[in-house]
Structures are given as C-alpha cells and as structure tokens.
N, C-alpha and C. Protein backbone atom coordinates (compact mmCIF):
# COMPACT_ATOMS: atom_id res chain seq x y z
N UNK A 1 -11.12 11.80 10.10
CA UNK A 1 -9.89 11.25 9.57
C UNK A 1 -9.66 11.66 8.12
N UNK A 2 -10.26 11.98 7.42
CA UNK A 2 -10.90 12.57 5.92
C UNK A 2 -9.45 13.50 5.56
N UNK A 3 -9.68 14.19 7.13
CA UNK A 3 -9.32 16.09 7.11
C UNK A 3 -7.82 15.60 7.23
N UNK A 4 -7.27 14.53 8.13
CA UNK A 4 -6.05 13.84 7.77
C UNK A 4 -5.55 14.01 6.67
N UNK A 5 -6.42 12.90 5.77
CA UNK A 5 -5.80 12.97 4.41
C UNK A 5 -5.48 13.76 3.64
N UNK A 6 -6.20 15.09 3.48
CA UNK A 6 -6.49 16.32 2.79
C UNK A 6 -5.30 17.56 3.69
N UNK A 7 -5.01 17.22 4.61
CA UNK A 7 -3.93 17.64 5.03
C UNK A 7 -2.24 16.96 4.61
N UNK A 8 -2.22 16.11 4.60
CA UNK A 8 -1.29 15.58 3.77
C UNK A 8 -0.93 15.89 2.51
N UNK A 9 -2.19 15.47 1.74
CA UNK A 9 -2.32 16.09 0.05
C UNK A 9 -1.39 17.74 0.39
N UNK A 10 -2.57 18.57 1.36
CA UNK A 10 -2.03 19.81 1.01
C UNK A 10 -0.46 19.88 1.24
N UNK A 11 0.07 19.33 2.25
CA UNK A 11 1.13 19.29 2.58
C UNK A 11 2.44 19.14 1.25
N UNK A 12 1.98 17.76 0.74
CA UNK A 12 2.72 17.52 -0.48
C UNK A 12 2.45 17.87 -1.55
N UNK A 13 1.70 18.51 -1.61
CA UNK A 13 1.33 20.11 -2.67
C UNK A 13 2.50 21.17 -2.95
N UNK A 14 1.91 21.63 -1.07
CA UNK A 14 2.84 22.75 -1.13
C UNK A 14 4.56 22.19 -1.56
N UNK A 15 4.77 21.02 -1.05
CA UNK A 15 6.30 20.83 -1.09
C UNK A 15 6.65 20.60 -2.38
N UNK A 16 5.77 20.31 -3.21
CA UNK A 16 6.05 19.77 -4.59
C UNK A 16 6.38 21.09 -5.26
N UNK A 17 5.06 22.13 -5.47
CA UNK A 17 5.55 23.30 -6.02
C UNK A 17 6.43 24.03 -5.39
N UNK A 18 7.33 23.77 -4.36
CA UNK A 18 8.36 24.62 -3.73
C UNK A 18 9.26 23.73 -4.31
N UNK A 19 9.40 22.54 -4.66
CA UNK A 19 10.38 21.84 -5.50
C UNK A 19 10.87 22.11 -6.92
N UNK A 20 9.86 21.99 -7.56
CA UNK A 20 9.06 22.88 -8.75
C UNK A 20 9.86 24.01 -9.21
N UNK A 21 9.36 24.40 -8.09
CA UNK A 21 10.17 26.15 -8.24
C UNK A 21 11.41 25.93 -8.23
N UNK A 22 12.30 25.59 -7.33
CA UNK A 22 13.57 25.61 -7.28
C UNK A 22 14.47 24.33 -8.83
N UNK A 23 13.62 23.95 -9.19
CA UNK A 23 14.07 22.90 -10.35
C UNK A 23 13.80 23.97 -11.54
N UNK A 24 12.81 24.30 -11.46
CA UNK A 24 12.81 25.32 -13.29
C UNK A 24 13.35 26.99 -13.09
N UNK A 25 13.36 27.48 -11.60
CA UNK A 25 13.86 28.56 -11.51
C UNK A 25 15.15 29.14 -11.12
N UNK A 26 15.33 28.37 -9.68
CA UNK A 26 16.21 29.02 -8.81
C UNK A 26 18.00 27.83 -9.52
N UNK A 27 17.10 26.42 -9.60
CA UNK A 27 18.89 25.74 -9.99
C UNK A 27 19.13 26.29 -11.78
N UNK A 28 18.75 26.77 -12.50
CA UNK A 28 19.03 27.01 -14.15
C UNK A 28 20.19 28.54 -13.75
N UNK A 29 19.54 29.04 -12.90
CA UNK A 29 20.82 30.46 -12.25
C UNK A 29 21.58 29.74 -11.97
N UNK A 30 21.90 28.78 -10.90
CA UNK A 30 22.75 28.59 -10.31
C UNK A 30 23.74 27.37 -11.23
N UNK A 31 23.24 26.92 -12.22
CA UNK A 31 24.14 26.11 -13.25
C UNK A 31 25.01 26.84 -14.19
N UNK A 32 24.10 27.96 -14.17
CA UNK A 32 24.56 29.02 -15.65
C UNK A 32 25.52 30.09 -14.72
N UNK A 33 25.51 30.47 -13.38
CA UNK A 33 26.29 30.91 -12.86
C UNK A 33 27.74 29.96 -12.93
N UNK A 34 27.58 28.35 -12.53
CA UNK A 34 28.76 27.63 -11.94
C UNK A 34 29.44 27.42 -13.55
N UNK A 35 28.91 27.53 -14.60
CA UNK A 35 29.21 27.63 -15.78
C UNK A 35 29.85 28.60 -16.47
N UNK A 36 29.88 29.82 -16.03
CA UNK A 36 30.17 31.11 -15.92
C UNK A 36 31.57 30.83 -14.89
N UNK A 37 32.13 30.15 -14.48
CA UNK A 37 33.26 29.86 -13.79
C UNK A 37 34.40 29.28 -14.73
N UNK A 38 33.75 28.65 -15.79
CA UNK A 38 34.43 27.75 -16.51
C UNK A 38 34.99 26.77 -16.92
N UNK A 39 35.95 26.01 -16.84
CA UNK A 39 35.81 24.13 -16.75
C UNK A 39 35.27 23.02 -15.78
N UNK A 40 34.56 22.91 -16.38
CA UNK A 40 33.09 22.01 -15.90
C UNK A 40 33.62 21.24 -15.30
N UNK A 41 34.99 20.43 -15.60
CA UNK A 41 35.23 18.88 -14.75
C UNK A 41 35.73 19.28 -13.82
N UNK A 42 36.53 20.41 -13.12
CA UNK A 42 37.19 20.47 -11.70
C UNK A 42 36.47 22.26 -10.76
N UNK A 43 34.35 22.24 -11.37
CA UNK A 43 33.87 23.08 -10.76
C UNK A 43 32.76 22.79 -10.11
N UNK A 44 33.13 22.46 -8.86
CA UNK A 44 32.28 21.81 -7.10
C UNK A 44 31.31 22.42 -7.72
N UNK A 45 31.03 23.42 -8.28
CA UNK A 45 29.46 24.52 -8.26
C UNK A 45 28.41 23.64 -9.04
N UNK A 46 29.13 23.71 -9.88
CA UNK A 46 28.87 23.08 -10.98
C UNK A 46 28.13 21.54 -10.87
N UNK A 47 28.92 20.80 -10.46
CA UNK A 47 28.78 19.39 -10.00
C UNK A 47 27.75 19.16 -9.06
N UNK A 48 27.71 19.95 -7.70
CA UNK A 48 26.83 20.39 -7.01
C UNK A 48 25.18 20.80 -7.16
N UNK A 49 25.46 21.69 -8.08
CA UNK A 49 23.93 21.74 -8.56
C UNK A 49 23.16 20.81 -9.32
N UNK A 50 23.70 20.22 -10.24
CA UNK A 50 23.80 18.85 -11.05
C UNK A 50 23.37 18.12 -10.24
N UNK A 51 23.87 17.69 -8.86
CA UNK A 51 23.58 16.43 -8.03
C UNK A 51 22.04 16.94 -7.38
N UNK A 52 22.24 18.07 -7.40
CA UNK A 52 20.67 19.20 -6.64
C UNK A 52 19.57 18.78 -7.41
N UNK A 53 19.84 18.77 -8.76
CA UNK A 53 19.00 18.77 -10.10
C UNK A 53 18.97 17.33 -9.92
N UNK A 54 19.38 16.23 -10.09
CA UNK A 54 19.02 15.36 -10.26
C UNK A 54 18.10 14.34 -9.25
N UNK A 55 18.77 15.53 -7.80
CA UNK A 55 17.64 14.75 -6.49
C UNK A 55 16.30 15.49 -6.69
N UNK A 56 16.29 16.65 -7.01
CA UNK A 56 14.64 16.75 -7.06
C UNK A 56 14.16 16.46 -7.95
N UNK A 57 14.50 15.71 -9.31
CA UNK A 57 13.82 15.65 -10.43
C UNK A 57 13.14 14.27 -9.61
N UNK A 58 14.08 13.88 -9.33
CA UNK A 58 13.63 12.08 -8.40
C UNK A 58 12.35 12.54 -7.26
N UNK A 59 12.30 13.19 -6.30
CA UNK A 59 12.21 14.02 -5.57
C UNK A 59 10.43 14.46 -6.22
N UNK A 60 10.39 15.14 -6.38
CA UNK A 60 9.21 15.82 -7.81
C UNK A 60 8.62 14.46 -7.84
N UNK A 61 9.34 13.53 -8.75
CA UNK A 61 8.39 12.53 -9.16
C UNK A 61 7.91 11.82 -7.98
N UNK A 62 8.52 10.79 -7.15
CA UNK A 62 8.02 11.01 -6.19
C UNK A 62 6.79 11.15 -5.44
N UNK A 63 7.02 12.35 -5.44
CA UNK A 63 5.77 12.95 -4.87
C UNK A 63 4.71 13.18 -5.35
N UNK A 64 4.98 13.14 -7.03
CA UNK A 64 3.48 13.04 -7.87
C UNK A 64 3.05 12.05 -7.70
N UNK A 65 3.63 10.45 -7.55
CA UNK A 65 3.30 9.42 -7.53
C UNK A 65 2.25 9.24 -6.49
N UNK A 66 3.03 9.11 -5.50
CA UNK A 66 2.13 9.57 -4.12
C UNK A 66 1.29 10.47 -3.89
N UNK A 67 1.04 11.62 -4.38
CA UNK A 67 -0.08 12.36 -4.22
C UNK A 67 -1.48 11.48 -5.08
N UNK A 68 -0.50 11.05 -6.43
CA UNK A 68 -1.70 10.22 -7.22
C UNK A 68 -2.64 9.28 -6.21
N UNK A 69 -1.61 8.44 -5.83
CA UNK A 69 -2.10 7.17 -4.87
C UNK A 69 -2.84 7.90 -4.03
N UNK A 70 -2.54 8.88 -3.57
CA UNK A 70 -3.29 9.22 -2.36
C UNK A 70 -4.57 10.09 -2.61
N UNK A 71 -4.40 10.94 -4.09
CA UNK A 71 -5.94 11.20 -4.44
C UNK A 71 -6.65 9.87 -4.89
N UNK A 72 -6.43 8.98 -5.11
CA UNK A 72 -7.44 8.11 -5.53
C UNK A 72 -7.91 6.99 -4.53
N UNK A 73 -6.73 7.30 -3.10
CA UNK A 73 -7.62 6.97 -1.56
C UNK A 73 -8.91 7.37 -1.37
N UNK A 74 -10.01 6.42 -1.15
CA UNK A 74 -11.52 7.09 -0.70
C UNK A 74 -11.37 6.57 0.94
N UNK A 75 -11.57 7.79 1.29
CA UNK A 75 -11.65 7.55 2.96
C UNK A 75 -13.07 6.47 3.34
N UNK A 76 -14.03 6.21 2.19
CA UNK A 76 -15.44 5.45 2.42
C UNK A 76 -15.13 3.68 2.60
N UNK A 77 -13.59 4.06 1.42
CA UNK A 77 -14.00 2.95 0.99
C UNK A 77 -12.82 1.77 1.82
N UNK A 78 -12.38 2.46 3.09
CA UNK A 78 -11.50 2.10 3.90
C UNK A 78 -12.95 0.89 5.06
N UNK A 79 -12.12 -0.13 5.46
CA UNK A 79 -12.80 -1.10 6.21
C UNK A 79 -12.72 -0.26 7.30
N UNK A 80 -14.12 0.02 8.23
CA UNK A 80 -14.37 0.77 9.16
C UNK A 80 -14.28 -0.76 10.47
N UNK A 81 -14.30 -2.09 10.23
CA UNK A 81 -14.21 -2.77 10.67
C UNK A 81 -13.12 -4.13 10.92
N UNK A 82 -12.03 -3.66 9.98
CA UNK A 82 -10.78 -4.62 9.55
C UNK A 82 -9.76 -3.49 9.58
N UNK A 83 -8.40 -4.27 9.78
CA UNK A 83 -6.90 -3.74 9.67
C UNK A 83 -6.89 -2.70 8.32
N UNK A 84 -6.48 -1.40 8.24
CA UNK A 84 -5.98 -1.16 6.46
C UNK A 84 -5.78 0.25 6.85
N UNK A 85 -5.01 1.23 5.76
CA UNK A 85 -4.76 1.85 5.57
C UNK A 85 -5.42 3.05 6.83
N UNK A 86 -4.00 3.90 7.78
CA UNK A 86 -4.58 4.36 8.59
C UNK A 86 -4.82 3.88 10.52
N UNK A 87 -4.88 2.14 10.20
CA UNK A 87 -4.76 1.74 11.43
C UNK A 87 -3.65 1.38 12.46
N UNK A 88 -3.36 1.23 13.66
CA UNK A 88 -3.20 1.48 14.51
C UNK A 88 -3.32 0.28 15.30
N UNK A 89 -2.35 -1.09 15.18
CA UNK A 89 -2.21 -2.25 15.64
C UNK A 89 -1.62 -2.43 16.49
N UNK A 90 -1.95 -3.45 17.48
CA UNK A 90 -0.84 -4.23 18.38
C UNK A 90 -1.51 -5.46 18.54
N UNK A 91 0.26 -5.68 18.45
CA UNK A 91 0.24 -7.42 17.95
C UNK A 91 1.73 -8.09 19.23
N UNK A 92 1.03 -9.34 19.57
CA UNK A 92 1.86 -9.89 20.20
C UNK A 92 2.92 -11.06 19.48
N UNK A 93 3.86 -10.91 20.00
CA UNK A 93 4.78 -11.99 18.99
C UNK A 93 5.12 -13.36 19.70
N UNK A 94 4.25 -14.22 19.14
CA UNK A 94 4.20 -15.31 19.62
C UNK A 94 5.13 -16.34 20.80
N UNK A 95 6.37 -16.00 19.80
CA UNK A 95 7.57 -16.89 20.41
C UNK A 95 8.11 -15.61 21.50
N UNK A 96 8.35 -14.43 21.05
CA UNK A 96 9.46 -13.62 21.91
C UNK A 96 8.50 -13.34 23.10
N UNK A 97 7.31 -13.32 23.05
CA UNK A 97 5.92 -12.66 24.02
C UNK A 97 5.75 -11.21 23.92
N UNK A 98 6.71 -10.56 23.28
CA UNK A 98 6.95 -8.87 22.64
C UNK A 98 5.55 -8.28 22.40
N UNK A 99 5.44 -7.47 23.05
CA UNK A 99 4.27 -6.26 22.21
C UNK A 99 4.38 -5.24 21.34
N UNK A 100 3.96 -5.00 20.33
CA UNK A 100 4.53 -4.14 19.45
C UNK A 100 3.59 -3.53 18.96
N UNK A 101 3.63 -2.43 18.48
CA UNK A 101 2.42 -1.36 18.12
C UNK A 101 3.11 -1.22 16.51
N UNK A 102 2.21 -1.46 15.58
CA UNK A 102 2.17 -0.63 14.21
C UNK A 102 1.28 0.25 13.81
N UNK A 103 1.71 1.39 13.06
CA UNK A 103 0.40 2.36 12.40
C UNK A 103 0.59 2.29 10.56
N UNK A 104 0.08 2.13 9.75
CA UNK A 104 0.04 2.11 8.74
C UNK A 104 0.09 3.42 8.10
N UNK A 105 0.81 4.00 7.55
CA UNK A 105 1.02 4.90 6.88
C UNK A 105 0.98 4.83 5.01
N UNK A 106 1.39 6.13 4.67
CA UNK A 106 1.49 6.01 3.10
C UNK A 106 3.12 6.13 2.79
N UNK A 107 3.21 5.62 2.21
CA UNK A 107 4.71 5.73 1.84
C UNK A 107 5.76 6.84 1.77
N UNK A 108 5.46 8.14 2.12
CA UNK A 108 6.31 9.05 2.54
C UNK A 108 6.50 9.31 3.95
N UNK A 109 5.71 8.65 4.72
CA UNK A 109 5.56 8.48 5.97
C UNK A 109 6.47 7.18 7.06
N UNK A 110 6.49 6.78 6.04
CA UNK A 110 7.08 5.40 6.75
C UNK A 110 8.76 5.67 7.55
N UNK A 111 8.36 5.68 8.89
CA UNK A 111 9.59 5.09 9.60
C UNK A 111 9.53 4.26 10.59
N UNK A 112 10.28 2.69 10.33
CA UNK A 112 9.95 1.87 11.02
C UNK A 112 10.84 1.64 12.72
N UNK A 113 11.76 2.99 12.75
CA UNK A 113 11.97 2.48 14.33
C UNK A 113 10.80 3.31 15.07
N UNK A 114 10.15 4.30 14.50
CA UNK A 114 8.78 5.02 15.23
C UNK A 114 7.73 3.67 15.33
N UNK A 115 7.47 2.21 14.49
CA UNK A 115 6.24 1.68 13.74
C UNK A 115 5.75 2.18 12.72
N UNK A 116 5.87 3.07 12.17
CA UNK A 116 5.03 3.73 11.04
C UNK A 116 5.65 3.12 9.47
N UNK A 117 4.80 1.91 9.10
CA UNK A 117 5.16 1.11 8.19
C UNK A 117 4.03 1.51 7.26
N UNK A 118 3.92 0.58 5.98
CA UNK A 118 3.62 0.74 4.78
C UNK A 118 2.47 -0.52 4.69
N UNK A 119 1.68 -0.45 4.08
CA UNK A 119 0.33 -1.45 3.90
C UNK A 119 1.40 -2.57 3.36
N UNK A 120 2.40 -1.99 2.21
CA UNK A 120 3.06 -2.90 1.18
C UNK A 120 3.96 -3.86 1.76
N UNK A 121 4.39 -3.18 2.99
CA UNK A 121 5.45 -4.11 3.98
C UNK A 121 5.11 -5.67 4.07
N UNK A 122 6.11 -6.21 4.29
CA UNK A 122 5.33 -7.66 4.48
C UNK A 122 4.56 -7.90 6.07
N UNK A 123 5.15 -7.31 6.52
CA UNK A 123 3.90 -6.80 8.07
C UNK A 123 2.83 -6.55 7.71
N UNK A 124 2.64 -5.54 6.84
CA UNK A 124 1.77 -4.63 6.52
C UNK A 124 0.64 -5.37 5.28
N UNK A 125 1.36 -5.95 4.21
CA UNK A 125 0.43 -7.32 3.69
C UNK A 125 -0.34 -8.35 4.71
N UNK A 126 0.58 -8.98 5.51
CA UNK A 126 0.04 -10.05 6.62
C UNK A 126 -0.88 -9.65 7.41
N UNK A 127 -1.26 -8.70 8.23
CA UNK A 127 -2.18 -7.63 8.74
C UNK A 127 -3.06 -7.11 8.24
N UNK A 128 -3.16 -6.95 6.83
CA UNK A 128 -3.70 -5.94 6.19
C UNK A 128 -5.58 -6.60 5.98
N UNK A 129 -6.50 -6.19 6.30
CA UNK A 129 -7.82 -6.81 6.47
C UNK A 129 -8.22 -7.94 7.51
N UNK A 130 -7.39 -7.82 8.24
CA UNK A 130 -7.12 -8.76 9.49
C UNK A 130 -7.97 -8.26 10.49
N UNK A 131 -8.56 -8.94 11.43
CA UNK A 131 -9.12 -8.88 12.48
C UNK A 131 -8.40 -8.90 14.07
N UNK A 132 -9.42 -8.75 15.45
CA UNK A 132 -8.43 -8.66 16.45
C UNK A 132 -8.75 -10.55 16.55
N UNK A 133 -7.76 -10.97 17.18
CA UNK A 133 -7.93 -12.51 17.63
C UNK A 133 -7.03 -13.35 16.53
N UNK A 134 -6.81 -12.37 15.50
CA UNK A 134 -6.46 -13.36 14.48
C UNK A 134 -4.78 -13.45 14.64
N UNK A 135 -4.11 -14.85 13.90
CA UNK A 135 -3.34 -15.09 14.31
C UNK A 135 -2.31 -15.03 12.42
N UNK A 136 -0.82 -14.25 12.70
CA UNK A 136 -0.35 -14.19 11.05
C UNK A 136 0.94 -14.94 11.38
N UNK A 137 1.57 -15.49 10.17
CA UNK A 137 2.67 -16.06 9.85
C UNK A 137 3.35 -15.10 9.03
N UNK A 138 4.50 -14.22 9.56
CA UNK A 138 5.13 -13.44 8.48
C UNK A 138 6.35 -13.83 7.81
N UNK A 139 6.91 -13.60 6.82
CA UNK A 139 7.93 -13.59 6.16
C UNK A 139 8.97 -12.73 6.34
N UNK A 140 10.01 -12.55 7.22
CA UNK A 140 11.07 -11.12 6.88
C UNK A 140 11.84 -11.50 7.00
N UNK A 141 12.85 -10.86 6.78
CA UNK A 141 14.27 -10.81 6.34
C UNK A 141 15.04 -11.61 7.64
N UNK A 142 14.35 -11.26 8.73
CA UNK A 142 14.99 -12.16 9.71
C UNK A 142 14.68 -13.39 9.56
N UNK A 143 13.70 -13.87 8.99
CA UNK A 143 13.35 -15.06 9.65
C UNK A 143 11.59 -15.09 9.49
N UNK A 144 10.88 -16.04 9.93
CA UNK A 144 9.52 -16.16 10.07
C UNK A 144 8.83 -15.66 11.64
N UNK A 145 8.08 -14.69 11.59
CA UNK A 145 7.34 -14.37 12.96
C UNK A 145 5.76 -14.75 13.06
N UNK A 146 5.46 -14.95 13.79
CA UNK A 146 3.75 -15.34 14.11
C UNK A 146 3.65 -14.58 15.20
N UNK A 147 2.53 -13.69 15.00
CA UNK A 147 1.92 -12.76 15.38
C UNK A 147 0.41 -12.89 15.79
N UNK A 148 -0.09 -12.44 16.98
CA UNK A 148 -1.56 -12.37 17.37
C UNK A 148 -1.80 -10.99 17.26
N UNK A 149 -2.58 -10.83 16.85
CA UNK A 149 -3.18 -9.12 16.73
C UNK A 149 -4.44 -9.36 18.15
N UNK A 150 -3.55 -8.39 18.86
CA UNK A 150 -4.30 -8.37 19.98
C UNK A 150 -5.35 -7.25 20.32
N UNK A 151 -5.01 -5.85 19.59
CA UNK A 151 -6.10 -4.48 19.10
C UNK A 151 -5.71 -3.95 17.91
N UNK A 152 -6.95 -3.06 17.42
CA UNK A 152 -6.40 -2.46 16.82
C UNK A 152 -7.51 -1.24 16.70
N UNK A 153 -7.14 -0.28 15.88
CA UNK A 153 -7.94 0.94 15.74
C UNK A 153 -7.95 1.65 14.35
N UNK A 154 -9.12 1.59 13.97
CA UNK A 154 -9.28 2.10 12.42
C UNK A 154 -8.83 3.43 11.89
N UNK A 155 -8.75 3.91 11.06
CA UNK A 155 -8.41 5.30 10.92
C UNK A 155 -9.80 5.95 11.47
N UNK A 156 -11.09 5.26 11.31
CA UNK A 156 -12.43 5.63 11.53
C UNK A 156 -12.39 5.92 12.73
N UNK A 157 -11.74 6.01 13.96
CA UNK A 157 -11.77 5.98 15.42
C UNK A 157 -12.29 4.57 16.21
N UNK A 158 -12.69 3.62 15.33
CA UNK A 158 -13.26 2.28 15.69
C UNK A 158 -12.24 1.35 16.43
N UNK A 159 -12.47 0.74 17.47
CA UNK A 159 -11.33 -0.12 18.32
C UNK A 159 -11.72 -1.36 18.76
N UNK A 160 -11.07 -2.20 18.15
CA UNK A 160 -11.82 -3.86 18.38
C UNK A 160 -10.86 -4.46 19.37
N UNK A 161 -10.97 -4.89 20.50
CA UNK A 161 -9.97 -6.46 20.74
C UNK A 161 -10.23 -7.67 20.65
C-alpha cells in the first residue's frame, strides 16, 4: 500500500511541474501576445488568460499543500487494526437499513457519489479509529445518522467484521 502512496506523490509531482510550466512559461506569451492586441477591457484573450493565471496559481498551491500532507503521511504509522486513512468501510444505517461502502481518501481524491470521502468529512471524523461492531452518531447537513460499521479493510490489506 506504501507503493500507493508514492504513486500519487509521483502523480502530483508530475502535474504540479506541468502546471508550473505553463504558469511561468507558456501563459506570460500568451498575456503579452493578448496585450499586443491592445485595449485590455474589451480583449477575451486577454481576460482569458488572466482567469487561466489565476486558476493555476490556486491550482499550484493546492497541490503543494497536499503533496506536503501527504509527504508527511507514514504508511507505519497508519492503524493496521482501526478505521483511518486508506480504509475501506461498510456501514449499515440504522434507521433506513441502507448499506453503504466508504473509502477514505486524501483530499484530491474525494468524490462522494463514487464514496471516496475525506478522513476530515464528518463521516470520515465519526469513523475515523473506529472498529467493526461499533456503533456512530453523525452530524450532516441532512440531519443526524447512526451508523453500525459492519466491515472494514485497512489500507494494510487487514479485514475485520
């Protein structure tokens, strides 16, 4: 699961310096070109790249943030025996009788109509060092849910019910 992580990193490596690049190289042409057109307030080019420039500067950061967080993940120091970062839940919902599967992801990862939520989520707090059998009271936006965690599976390959 290690090689996971280190695949990711590389991943948002590569995308960062391809961001990189296009922020100090490729948009300074393309501003000084739309500039080279001449009045700035009614030139799409212009405006356009500007909006380009300002999503990857966001964009860039970002992703430093997250790479940070994620170099200073120790794959050791992950519970080989509790809910966290990496795992792979299902939980029954008390009142509806619903089964639902979550996987914990890192925050560039997260899409929650796949399950792929965030430790930080309030799912993802309530769960988070949790055992199988155990029973959570959550907080969301809908409303309050109580949840049984009925399995789950570590990033370690470990599977409790």
């Amino acid at each position: 699961m290690s090689d996971d992580i280190e695949l990711k990193k590389r991943k948002m490596r590569e995308e960062l310096e391809q961001l990189k690049y296009e922020f100090k190289v490729e948009l300074p042409k393309k501003i000084a070109e739309a500039r080279a057109y001449g009045d700035l307030k009614e030139n799409a080019e212009y405006h356009a790249a500007k909006e380009r420039q300002s999503f990857l500067n966001a964009r860039i950061t970002q992703l430093s943030s997250q790479l940070s967080q994620l170099s200073n993940l120790s794959v050791s120091d992950i519970s080989k025996d509790r809910i966290g970062f990496g795992s792979t839940v299902t939980v029954l919902d008390l009142e509806s009788e619903d089964v639902m599967e979550f996987t914990f992801v890192s925050p560039n990862e997260v899409k929650p109509a796949e399950g792929k939520i965030s430790l930080s989520s309030p799912v993802g707090m309530a769960l988070n060092n949790r055992g199988a059998g155990e029973e959570v009271e959550i907080d969301i936006p809908a409303g309050k849910k109580r949840y049984r965690i009925e399995r789950f599976t570590t990033m370690h390959g470990e599977s409790f019910e």
